[in-house]
PDB file of N, CA and C in Angstrom:
ATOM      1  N   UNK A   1       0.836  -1.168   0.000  1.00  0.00           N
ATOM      2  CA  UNK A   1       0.000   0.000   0.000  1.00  0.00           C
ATOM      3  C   UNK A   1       0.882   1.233   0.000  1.00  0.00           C
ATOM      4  N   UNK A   2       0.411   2.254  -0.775  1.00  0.00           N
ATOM      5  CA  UNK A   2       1.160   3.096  -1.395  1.00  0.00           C
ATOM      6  C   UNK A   2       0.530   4.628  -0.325  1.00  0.00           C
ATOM      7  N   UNK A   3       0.942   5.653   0.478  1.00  0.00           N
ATOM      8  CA  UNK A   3       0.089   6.940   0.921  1.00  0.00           C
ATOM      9  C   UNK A   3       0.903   8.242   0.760  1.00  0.00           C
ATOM     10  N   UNK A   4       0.003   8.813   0.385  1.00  0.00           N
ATOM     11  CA  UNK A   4       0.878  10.159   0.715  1.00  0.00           C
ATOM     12  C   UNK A   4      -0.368  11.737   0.991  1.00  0.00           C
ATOM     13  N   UNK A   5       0.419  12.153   1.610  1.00  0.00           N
ATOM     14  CA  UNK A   5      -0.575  13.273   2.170  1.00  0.00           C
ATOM     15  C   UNK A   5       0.115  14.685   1.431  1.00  0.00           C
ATOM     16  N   UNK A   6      -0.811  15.059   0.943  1.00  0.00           N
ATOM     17  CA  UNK A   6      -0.870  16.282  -0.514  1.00  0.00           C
ATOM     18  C   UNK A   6      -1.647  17.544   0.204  1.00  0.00           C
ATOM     19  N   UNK A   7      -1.024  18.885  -0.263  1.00  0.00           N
ATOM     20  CA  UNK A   7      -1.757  19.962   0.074  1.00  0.00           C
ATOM     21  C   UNK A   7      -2.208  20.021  -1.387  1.00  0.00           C
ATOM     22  N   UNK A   8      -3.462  20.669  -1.746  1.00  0.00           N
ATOM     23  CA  UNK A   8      -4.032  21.678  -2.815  1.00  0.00           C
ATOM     24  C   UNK A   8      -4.224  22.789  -2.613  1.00  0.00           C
ATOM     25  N   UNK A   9      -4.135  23.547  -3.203  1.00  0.00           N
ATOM     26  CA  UNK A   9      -4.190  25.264  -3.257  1.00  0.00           C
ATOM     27  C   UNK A   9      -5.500  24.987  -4.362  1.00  0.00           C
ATOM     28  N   UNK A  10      -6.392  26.305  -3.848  1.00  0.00           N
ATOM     29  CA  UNK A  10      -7.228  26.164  -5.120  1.00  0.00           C
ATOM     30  C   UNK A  10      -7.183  27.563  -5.378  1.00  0.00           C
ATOM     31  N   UNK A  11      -7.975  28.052  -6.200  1.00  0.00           N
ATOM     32  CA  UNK A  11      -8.630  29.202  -6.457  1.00  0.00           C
ATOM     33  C   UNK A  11      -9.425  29.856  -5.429  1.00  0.00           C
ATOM     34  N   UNK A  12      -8.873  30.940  -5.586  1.00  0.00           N
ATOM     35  CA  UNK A  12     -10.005  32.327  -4.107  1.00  0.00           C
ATOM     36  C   UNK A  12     -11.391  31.784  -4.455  1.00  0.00           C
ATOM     37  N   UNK A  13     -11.578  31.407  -3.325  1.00  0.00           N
ATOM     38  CA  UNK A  13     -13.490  30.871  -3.117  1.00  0.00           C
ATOM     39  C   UNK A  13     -13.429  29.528  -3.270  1.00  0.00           C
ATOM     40  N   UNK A  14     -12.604  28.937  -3.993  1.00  0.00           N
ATOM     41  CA  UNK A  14     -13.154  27.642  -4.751  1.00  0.00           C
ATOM     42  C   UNK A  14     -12.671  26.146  -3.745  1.00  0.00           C
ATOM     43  N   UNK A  15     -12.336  26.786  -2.061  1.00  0.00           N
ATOM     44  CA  UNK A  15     -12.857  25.562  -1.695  1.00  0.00           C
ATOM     45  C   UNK A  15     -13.796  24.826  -1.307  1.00  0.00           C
ATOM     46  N   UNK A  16     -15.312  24.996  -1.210  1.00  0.00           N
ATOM     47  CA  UNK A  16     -16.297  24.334  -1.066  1.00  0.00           C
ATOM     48  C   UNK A  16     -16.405  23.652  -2.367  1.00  0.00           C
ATOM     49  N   UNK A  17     -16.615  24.135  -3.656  1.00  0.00           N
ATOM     50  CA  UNK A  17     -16.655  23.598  -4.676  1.00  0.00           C
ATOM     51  C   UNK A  17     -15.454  22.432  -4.759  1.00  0.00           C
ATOM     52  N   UNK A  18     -14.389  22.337  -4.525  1.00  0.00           N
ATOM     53  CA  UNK A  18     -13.309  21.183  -4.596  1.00  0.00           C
ATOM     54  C   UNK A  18     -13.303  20.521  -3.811  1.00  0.00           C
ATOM     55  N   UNK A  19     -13.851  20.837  -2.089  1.00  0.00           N
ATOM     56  CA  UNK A  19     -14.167  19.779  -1.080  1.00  0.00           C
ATOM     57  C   UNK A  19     -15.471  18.785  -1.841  1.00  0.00           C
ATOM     58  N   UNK A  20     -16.389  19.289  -2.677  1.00  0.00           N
ATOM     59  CA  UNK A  20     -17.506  18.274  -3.093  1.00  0.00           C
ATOM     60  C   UNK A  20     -16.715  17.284  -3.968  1.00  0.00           C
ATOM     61  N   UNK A  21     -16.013  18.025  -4.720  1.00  0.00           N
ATOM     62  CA  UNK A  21     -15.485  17.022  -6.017  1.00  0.00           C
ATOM     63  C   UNK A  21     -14.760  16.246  -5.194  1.00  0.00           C
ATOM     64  N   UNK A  22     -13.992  16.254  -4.444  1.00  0.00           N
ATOM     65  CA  UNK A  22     -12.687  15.707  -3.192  1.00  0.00           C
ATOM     66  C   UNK A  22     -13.874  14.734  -3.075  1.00  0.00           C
ATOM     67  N   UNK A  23     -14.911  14.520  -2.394  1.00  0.00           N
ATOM     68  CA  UNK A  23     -15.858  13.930  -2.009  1.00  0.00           C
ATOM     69  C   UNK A  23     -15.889  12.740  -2.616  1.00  0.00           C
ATOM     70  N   UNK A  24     -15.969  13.054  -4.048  1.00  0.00           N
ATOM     71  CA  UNK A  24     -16.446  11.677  -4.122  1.00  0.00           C
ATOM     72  C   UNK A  24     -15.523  11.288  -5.313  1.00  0.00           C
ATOM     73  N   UNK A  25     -14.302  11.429  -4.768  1.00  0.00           N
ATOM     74  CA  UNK A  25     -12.965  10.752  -5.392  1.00  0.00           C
ATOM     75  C   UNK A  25     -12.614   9.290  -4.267  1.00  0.00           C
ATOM     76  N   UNK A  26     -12.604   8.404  -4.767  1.00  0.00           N
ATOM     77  CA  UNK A  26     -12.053   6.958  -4.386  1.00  0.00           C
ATOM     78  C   UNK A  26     -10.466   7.420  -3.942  1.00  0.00           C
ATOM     79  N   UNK A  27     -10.193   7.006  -2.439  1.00  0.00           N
ATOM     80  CA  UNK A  27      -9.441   6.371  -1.511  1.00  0.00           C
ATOM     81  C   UNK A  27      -8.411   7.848  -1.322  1.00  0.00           C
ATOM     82  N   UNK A  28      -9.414   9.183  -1.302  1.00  0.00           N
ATOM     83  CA  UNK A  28      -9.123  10.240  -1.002  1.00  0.00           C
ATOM     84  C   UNK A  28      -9.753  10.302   0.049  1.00  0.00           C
ATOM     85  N   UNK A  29      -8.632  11.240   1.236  1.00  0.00           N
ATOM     86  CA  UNK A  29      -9.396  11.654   2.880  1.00  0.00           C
ATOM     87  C   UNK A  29      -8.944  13.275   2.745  1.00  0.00           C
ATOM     88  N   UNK A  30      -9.763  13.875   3.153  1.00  0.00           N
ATOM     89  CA  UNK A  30     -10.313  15.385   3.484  1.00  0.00           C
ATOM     90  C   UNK A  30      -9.852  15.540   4.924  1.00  0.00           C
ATOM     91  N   UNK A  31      -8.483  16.009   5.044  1.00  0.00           N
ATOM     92  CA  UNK A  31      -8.461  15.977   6.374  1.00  0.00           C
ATOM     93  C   UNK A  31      -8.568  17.695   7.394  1.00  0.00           C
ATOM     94  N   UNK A  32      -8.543  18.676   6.662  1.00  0.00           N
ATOM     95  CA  UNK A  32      -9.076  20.281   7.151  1.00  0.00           C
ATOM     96  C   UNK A  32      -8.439  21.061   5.887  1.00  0.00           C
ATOM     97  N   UNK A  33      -9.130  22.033   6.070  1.00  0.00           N
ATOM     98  CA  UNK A  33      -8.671  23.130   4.782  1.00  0.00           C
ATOM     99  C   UNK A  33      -8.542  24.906   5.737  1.00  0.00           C
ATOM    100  N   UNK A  34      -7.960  25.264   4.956  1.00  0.00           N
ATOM    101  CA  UNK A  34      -7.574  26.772   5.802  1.00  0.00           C
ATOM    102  C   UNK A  34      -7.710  27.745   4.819  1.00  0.00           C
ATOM    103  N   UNK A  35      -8.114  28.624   4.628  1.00  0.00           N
ATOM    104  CA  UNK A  35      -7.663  29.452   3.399  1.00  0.00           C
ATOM    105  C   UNK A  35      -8.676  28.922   2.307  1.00  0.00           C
ATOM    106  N   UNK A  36      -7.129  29.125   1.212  1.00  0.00           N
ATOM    107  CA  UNK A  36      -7.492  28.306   0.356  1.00  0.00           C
ATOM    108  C   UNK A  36      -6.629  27.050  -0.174  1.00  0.00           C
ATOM    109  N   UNK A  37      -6.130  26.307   0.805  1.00  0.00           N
ATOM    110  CA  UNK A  37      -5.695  24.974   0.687  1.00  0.00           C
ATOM    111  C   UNK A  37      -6.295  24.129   1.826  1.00  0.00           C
ATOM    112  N   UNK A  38      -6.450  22.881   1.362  1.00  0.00           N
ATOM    113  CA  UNK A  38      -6.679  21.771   1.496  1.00  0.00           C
ATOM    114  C   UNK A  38      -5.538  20.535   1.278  1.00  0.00           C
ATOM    115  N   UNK A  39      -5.930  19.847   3.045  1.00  0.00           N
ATOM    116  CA  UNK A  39      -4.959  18.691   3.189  1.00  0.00           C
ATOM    117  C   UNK A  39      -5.709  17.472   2.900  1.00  0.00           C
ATOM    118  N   UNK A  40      -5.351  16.735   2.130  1.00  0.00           N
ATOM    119  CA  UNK A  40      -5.755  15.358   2.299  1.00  0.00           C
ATOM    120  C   UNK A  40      -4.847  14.469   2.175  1.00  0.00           C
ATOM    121  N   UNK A  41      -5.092  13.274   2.428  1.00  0.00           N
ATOM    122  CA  UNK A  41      -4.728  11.868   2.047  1.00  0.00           C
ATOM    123  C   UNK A  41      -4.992  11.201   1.123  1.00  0.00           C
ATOM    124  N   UNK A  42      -3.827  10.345   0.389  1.00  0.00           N
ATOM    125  CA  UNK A  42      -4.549   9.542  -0.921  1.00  0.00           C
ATOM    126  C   UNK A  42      -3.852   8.133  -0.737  1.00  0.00           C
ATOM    127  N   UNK A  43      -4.448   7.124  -1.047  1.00  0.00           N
ATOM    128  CA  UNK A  43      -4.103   5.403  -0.919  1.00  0.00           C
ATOM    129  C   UNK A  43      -4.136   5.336  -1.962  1.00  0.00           C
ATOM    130  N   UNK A  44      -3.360   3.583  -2.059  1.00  0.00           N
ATOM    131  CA  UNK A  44      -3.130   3.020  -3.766  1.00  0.00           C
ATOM    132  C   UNK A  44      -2.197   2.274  -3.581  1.00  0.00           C
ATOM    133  N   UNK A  45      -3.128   1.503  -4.314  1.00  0.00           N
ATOM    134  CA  UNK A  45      -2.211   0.061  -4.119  1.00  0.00           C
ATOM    135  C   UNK A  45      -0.744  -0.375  -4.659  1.00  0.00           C
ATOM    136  N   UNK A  46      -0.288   1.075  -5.262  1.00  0.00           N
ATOM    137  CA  UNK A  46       0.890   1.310  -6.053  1.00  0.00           C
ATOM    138  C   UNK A  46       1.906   2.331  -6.036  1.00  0.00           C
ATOM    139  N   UNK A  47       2.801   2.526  -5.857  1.00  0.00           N
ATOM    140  CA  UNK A  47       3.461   4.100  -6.370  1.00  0.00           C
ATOM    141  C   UNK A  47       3.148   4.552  -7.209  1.00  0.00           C
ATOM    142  N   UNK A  48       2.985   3.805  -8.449  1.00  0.00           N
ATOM    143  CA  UNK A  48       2.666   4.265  -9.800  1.00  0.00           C
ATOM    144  C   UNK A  48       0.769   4.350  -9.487  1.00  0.00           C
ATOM    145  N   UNK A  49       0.058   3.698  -9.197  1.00  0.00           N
ATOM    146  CA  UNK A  49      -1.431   4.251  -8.872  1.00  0.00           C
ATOM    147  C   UNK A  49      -1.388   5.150  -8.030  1.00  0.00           C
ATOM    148  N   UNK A  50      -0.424   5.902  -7.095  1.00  0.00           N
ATOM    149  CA  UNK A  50      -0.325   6.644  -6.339  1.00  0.00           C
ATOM    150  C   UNK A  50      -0.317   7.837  -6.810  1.00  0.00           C
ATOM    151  N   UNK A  51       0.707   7.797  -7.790  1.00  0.00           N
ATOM    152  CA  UNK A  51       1.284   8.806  -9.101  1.00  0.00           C
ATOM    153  C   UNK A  51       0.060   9.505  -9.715  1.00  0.00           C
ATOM    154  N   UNK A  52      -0.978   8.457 -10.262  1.00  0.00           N
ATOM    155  CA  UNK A  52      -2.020   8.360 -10.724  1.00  0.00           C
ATOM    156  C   UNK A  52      -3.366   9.038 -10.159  1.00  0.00           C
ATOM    157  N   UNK A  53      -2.896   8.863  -8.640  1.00  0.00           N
ATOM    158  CA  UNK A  53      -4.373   9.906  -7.989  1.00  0.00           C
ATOM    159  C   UNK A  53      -3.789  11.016  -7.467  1.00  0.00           C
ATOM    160  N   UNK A  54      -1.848  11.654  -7.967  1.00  0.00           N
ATOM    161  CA  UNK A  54      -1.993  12.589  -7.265  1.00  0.00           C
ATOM    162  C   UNK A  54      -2.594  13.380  -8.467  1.00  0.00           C
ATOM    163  N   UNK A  55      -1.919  12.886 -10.017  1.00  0.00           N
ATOM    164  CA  UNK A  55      -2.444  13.502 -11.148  1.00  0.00           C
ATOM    165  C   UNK A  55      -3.774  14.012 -11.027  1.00  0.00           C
ATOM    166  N   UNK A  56      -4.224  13.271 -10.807  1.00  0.00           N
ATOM    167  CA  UNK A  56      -5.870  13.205 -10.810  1.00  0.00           C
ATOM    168  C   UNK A  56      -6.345  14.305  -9.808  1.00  0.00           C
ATOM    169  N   UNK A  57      -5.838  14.751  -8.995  1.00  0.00           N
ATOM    170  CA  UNK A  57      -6.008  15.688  -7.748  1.00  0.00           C
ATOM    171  C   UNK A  57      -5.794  17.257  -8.643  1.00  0.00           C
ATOM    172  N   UNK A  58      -4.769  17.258  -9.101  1.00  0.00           N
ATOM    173  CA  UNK A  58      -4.021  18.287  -9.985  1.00  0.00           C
ATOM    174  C   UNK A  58      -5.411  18.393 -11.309  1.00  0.00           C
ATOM    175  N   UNK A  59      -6.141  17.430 -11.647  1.00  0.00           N
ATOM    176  CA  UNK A  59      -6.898  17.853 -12.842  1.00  0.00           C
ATOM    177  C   UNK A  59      -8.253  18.051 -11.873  1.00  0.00           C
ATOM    178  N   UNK A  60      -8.430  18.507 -11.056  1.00  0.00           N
ATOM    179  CA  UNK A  60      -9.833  18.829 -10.542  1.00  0.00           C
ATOM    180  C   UNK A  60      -9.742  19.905 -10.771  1.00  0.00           C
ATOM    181  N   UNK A  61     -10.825  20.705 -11.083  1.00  0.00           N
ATOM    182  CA  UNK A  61     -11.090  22.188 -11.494  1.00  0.00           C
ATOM    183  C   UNK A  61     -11.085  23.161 -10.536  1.00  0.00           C
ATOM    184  N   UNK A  62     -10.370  24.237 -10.638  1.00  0.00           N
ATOM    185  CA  UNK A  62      -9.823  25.034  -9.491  1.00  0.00           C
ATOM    186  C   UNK A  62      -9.281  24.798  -8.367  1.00  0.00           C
ATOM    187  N   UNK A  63      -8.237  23.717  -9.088  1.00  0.00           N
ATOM    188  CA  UNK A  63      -7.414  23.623  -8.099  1.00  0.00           C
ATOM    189  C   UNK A  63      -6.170  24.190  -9.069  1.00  0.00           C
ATOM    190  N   UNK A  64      -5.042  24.938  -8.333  1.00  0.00           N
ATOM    191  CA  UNK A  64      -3.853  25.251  -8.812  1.00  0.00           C
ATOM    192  C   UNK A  64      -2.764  25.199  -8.605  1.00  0.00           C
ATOM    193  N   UNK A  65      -2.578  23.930  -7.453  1.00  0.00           N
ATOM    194  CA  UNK A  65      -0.959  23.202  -7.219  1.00  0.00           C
ATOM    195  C   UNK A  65      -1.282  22.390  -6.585  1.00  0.00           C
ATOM    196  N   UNK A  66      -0.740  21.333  -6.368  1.00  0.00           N
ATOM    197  CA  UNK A  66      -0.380  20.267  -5.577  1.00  0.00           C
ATOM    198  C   UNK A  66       0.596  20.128  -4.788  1.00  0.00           C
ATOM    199  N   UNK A  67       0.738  19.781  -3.521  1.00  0.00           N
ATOM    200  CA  UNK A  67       1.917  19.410  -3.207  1.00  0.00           C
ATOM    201  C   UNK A  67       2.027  18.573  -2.132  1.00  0.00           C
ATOM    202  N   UNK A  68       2.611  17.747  -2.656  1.00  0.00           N
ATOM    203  CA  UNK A  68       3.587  16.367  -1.586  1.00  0.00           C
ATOM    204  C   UNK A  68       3.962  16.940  -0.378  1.00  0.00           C
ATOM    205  N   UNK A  69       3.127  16.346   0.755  1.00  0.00           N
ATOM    206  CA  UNK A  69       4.169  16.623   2.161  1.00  0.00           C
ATOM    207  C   UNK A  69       4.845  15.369   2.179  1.00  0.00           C
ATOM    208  N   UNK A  70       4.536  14.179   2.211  1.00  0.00           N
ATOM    209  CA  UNK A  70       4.362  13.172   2.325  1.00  0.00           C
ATOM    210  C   UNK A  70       4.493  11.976   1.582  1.00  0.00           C
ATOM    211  N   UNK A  71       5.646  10.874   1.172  1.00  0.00           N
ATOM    212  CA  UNK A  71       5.294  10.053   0.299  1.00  0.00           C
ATOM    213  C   UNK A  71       5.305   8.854   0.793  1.00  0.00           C
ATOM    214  N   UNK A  72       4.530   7.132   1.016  1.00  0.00           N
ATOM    215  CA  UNK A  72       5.762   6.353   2.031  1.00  0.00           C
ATOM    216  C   UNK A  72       4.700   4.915   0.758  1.00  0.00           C
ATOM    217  N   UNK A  73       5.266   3.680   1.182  1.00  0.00           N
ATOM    218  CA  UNK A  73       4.675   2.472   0.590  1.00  0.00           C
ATOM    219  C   UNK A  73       5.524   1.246   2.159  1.00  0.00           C
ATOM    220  N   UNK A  74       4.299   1.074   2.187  1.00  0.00           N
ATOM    221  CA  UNK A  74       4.823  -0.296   3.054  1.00  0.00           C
ATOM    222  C   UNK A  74       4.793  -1.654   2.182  1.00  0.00           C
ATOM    223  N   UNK A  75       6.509  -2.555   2.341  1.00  0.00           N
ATOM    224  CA  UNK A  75       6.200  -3.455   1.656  1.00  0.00           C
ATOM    225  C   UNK A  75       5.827  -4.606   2.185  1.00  0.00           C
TER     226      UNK A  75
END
């Protein structure tokens, strides 16, 4: 199992709108938002599927960075 815990920055206003979409993304956790970033968590059964949902975080709409606090895989 693959985790890593990601900030998003979004757009002025646009975190209620990205906490919904956050919502109902698979093996994403919402863990508080300040501002306008948001911490969560993402699982995966892979580094490379890991890779895959941070992408996926980065293509939600009004959001405008990503960033890795966090990377780990237990083997």
């Amino acid at each position: 199992m693959a985790i890593a815990s990601v900030v998003l920055a979004t757009e002025v206003g646009a975190v209620d709108a990205v906490l919904a979409k956050l919502s109902q993304m698979p093996d994403t956790e919402v863990h508080g938002s300040k501002d306008n970033q948001i911490v969560t968590v993402i699982e995966a059964g892979s580094l490379a599927a890991l890779t895959e949902g941070i992408q996926r975080l980065a293509s939600v709409e009004q959001v405008i960075g990503v960033y890795p606090v966090y990377a780990g895989q237990d083997e």
